[in-house]
PDB file of N, CA and C in Angstrom:
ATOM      1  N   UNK A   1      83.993  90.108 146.682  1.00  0.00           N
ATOM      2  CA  UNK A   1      84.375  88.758 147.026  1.00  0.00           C
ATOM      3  C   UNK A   1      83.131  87.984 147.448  1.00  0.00           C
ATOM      4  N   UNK A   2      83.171  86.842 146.606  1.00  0.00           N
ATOM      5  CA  UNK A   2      81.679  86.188 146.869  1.00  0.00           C
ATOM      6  C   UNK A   2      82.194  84.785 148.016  1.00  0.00           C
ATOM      7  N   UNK A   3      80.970  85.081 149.134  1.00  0.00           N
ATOM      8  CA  UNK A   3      81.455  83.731 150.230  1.00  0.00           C
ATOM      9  C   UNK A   3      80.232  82.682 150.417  1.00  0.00           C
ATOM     10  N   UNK A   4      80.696  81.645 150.111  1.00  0.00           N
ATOM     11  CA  UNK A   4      79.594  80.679 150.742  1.00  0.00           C
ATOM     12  C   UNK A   4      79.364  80.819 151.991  1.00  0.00           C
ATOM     13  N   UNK A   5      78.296  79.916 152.575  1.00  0.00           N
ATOM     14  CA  UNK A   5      78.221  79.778 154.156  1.00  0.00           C
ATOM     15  C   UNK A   5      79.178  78.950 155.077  1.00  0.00           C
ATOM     16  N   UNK A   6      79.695  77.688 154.320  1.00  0.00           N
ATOM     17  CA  UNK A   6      80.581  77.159 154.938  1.00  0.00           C
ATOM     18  C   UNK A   6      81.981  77.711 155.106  1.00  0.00           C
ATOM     19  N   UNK A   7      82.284  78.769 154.250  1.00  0.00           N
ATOM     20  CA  UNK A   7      84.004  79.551 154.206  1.00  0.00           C
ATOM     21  C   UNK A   7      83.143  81.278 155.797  1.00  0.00           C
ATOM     22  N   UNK A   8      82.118  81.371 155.747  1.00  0.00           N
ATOM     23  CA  UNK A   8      81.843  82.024 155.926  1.00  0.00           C
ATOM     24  C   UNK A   8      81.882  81.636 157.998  1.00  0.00           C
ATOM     25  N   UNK A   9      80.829  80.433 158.247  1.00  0.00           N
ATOM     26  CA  UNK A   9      81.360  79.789 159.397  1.00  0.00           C
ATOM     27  C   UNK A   9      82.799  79.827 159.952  1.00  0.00           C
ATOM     28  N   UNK A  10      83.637  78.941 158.801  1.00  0.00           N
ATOM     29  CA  UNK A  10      85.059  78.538 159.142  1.00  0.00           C
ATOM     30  C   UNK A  10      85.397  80.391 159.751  1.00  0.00           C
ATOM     31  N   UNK A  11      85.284  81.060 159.104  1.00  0.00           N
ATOM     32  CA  UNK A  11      85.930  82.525 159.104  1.00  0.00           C
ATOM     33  C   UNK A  11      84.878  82.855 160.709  1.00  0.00           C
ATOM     34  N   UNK A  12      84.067  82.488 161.392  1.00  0.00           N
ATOM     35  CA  UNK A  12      83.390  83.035 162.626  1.00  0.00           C
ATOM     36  C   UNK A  12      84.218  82.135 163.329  1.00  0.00           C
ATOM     37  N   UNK A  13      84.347  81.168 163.150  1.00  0.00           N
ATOM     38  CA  UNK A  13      85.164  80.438 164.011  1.00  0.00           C
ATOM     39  C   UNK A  13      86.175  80.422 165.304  1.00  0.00           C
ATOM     40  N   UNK A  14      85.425  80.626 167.018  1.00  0.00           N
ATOM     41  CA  UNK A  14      86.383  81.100 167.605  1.00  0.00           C
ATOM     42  C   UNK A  14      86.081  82.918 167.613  1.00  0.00           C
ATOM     43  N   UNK A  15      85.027  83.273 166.803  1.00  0.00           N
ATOM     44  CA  UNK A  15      84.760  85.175 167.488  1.00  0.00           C
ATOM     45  C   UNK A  15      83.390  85.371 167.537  1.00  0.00           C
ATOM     46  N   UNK A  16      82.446  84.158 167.694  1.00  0.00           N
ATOM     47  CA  UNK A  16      81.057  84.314 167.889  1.00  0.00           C
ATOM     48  C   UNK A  16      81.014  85.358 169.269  1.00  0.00           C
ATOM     49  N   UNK A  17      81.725  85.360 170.376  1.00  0.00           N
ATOM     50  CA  UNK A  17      81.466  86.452 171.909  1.00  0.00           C
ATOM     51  C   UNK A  17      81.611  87.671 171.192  1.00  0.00           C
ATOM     52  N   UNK A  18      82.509  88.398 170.029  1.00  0.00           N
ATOM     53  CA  UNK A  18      82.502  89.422 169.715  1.00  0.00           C
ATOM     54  C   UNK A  18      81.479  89.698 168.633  1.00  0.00           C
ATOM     55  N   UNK A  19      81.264  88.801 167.770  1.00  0.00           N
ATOM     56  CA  UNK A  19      80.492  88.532 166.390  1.00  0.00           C
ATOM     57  C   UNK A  19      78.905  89.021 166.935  1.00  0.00           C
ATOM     58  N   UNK A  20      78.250  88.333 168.166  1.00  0.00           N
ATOM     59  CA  UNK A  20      77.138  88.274 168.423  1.00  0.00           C
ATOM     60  C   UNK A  20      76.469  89.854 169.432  1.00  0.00           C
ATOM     61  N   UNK A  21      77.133  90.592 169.805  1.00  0.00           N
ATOM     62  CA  UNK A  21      77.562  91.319 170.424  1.00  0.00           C
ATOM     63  C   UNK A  21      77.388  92.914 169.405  1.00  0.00           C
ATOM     64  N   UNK A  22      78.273  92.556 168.289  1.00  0.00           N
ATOM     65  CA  UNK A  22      78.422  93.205 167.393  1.00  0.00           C
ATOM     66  C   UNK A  22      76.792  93.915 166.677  1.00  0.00           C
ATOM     67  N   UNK A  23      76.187  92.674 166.383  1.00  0.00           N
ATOM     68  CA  UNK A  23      75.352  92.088 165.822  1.00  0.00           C
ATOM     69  C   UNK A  23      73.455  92.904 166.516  1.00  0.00           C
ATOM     70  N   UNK A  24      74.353  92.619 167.914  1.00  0.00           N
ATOM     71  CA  UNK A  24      73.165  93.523 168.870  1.00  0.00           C
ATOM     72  C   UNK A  24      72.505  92.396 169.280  1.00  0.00           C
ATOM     73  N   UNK A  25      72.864  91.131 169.505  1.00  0.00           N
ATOM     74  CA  UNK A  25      72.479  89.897 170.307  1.00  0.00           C
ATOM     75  C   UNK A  25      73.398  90.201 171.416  1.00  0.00           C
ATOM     76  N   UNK A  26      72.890  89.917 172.668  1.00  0.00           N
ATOM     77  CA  UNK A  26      73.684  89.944 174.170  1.00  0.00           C
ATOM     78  C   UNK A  26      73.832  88.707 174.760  1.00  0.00           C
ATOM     79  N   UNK A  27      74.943  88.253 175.002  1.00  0.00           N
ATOM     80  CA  UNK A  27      75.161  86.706 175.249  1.00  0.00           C
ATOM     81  C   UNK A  27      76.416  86.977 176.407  1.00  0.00           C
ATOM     82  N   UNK A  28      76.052  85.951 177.430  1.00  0.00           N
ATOM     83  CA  UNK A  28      77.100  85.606 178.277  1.00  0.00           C
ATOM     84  C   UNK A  28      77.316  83.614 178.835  1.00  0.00           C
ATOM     85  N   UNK A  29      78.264  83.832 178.520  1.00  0.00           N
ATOM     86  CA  UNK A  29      79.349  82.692 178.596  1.00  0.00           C
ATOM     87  C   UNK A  29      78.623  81.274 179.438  1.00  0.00           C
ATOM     88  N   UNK A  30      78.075  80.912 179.469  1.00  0.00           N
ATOM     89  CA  UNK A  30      77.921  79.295 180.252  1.00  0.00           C
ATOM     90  C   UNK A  30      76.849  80.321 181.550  1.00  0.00           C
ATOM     91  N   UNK A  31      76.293  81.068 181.006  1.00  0.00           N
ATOM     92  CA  UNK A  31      75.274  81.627 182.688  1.00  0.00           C
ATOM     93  C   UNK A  31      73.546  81.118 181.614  1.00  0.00           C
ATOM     94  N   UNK A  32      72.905  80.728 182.303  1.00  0.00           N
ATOM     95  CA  UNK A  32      71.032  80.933 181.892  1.00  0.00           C
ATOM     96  C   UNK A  32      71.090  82.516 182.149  1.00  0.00           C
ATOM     97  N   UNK A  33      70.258  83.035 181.188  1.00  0.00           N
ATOM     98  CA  UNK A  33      70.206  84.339 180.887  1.00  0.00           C
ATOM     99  C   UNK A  33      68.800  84.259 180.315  1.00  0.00           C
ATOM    100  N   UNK A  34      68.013  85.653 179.593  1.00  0.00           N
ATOM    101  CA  UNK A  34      67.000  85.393 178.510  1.00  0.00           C
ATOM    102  C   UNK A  34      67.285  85.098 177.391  1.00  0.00           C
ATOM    103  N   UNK A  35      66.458  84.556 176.851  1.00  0.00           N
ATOM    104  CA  UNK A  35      66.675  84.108 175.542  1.00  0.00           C
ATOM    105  C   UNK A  35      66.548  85.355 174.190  1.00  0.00           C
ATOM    106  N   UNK A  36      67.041  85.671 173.512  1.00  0.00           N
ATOM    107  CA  UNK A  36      67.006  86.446 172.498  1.00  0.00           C
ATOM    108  C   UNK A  36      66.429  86.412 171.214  1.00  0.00           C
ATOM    109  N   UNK A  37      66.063  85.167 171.121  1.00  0.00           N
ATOM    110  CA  UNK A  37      64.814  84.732 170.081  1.00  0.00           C
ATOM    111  C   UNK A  37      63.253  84.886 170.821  1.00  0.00           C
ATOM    112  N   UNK A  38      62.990  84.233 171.521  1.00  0.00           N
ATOM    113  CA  UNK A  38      61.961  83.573 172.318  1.00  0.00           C
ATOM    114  C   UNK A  38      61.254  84.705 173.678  1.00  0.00           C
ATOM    115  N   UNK A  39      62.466  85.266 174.267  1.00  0.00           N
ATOM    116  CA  UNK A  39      62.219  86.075 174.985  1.00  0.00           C
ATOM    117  C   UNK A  39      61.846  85.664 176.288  1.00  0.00           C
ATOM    118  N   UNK A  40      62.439  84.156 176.804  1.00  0.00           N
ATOM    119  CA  UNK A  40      62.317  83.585 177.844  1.00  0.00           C
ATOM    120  C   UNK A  40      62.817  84.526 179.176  1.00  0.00           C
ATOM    121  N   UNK A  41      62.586  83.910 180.115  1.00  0.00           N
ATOM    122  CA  UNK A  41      63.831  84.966 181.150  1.00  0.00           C
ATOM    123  C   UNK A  41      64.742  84.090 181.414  1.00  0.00           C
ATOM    124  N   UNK A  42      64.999  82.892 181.694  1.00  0.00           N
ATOM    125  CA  UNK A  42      65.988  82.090 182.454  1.00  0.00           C
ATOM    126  C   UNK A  42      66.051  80.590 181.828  1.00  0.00           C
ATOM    127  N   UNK A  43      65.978  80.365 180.118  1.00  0.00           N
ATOM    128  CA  UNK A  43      65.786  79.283 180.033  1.00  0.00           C
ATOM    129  C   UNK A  43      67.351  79.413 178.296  1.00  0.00           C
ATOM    130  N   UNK A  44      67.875  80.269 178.145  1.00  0.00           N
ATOM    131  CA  UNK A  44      68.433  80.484 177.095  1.00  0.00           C
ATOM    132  C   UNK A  44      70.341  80.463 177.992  1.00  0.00           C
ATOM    133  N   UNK A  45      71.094  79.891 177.232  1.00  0.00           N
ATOM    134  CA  UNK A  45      72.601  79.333 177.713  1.00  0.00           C
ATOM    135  C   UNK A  45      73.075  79.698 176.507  1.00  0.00           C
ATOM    136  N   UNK A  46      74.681  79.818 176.077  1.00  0.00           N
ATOM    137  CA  UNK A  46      75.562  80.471 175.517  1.00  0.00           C
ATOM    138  C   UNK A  46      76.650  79.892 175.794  1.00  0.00           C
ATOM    139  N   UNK A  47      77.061  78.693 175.081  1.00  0.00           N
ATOM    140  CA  UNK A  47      78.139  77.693 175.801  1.00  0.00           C
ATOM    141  C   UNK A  47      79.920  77.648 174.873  1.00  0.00           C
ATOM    142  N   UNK A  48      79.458  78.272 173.315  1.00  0.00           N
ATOM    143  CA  UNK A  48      79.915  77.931 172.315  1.00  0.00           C
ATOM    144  C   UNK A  48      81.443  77.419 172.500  1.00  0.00           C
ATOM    145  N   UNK A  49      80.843  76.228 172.571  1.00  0.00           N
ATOM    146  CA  UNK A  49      81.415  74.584 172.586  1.00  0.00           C
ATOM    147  C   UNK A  49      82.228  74.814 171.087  1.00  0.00           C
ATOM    148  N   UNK A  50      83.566  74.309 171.169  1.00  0.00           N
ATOM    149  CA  UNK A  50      84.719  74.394 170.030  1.00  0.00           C
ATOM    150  C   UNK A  50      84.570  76.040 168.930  1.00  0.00           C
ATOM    151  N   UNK A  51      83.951  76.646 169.850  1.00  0.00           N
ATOM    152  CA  UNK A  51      84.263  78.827 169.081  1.00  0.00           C
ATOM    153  C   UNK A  51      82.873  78.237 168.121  1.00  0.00           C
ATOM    154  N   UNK A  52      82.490  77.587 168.141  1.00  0.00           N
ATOM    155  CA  UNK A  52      81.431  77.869 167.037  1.00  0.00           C
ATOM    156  C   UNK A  52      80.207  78.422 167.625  1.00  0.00           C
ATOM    157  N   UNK A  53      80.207  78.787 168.615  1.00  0.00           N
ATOM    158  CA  UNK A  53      78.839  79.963 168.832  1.00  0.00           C
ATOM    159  C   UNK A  53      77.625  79.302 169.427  1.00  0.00           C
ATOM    160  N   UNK A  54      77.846  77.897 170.030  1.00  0.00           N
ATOM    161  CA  UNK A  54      76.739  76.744 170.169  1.00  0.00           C
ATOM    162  C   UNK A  54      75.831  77.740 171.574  1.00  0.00           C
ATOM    163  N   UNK A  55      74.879  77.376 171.566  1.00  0.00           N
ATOM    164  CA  UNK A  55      73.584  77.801 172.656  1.00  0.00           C
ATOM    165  C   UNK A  55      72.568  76.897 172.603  1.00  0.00           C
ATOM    166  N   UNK A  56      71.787  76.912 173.626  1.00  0.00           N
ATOM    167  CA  UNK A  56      70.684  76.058 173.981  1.00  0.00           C
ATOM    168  C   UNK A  56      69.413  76.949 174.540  1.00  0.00           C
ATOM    169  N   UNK A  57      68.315  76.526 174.208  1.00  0.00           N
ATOM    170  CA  UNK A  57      67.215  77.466 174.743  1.00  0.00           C
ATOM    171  C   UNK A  57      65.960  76.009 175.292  1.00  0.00           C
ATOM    172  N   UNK A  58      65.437  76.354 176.386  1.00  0.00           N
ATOM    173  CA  UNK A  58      64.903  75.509 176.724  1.00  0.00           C
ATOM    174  C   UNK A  58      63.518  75.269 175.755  1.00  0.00           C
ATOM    175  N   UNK A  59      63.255  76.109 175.009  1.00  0.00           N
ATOM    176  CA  UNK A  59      61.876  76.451 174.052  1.00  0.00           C
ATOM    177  C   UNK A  59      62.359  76.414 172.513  1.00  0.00           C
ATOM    178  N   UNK A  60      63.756  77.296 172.069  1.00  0.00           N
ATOM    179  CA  UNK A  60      63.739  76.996 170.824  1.00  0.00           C
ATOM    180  C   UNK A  60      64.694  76.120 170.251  1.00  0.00           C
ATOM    181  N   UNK A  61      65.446  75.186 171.300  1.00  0.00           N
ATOM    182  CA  UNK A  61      66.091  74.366 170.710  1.00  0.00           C
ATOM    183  C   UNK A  61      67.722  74.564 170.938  1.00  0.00           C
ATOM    184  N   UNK A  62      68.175  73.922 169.631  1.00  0.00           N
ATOM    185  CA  UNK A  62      70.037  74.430 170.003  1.00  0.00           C
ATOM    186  C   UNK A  62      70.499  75.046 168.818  1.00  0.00           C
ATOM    187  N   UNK A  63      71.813  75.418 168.618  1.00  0.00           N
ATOM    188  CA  UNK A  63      72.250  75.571 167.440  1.00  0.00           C
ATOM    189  C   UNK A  63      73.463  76.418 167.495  1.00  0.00           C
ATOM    190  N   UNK A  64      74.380  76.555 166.473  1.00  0.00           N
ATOM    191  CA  UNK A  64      75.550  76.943 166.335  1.00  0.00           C
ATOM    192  C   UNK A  64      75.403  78.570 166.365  1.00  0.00           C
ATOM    193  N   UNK A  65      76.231  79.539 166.325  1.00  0.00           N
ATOM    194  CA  UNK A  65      76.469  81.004 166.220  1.00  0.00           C
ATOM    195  C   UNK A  65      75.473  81.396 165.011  1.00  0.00           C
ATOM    196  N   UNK A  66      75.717  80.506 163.690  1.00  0.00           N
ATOM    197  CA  UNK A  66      74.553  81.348 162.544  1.00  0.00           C
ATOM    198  C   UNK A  66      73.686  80.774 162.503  1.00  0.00           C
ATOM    199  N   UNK A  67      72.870  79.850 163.069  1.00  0.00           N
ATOM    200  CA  UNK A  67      71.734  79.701 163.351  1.00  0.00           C
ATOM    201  C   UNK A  67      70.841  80.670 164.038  1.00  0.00           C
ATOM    202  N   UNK A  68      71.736  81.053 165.293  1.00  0.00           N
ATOM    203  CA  UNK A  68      71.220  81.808 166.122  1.00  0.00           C
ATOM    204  C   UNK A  68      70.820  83.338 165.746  1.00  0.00           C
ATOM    205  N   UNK A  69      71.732  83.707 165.044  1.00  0.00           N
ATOM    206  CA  UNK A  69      71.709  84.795 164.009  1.00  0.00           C
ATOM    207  C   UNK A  69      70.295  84.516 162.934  1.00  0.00           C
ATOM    208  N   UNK A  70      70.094  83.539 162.619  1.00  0.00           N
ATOM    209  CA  UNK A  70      68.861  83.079 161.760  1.00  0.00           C
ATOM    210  C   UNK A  70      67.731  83.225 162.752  1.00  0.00           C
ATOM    211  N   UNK A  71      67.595  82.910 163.590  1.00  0.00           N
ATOM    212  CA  UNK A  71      66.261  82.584 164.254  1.00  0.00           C
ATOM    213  C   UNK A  71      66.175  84.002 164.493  1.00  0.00           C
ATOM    214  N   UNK A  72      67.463  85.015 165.675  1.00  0.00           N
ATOM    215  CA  UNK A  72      67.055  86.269 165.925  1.00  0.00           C
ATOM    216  C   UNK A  72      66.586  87.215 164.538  1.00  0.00           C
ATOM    217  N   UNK A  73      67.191  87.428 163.398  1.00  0.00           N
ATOM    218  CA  UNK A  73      66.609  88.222 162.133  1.00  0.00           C
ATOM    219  C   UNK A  73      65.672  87.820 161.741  1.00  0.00           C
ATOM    220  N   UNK A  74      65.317  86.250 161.572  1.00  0.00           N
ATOM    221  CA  UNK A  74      63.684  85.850 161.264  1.00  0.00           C
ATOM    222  C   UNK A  74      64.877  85.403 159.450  1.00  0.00           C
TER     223      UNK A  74
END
């Protein structure tokens, strides 16, 4: 079964806390934590605003659940 990225989103939708986890990224809920790209200590958040996986890093920016997945694999 072949998936685009956008059927592929819709389908994370709402399980990025288990998805990211899975994945071997460690994320907790609305706390500053380290960052998992960047490797900050206290500047990386985990808010995901409407299940889509949203985070903020004070160094690399913002972005949805597969972004974040992009930046951590390179």
């Amino acid at each position: 079964m072949k998936m685009n990225v956008t059927a592929t989103v819709s389908h994370a939708l709402g399980h990025w806390p288990r998805i990211l986890p899975a994945l071997g990224i460690q994320v907790l809920k609305n706390r500053h934590q380290p960052c998992p790209v960047c490797g900050g200590s206290d500047r990386f958040r985990f808010d995901d605003r409407e299940g889509r996986g949203t985070w903020y890093c004070n160094q690399c920016g913002a972005g949805d659940g597969l972004k974040l997945v992009e930046k951590v694999f390179g």
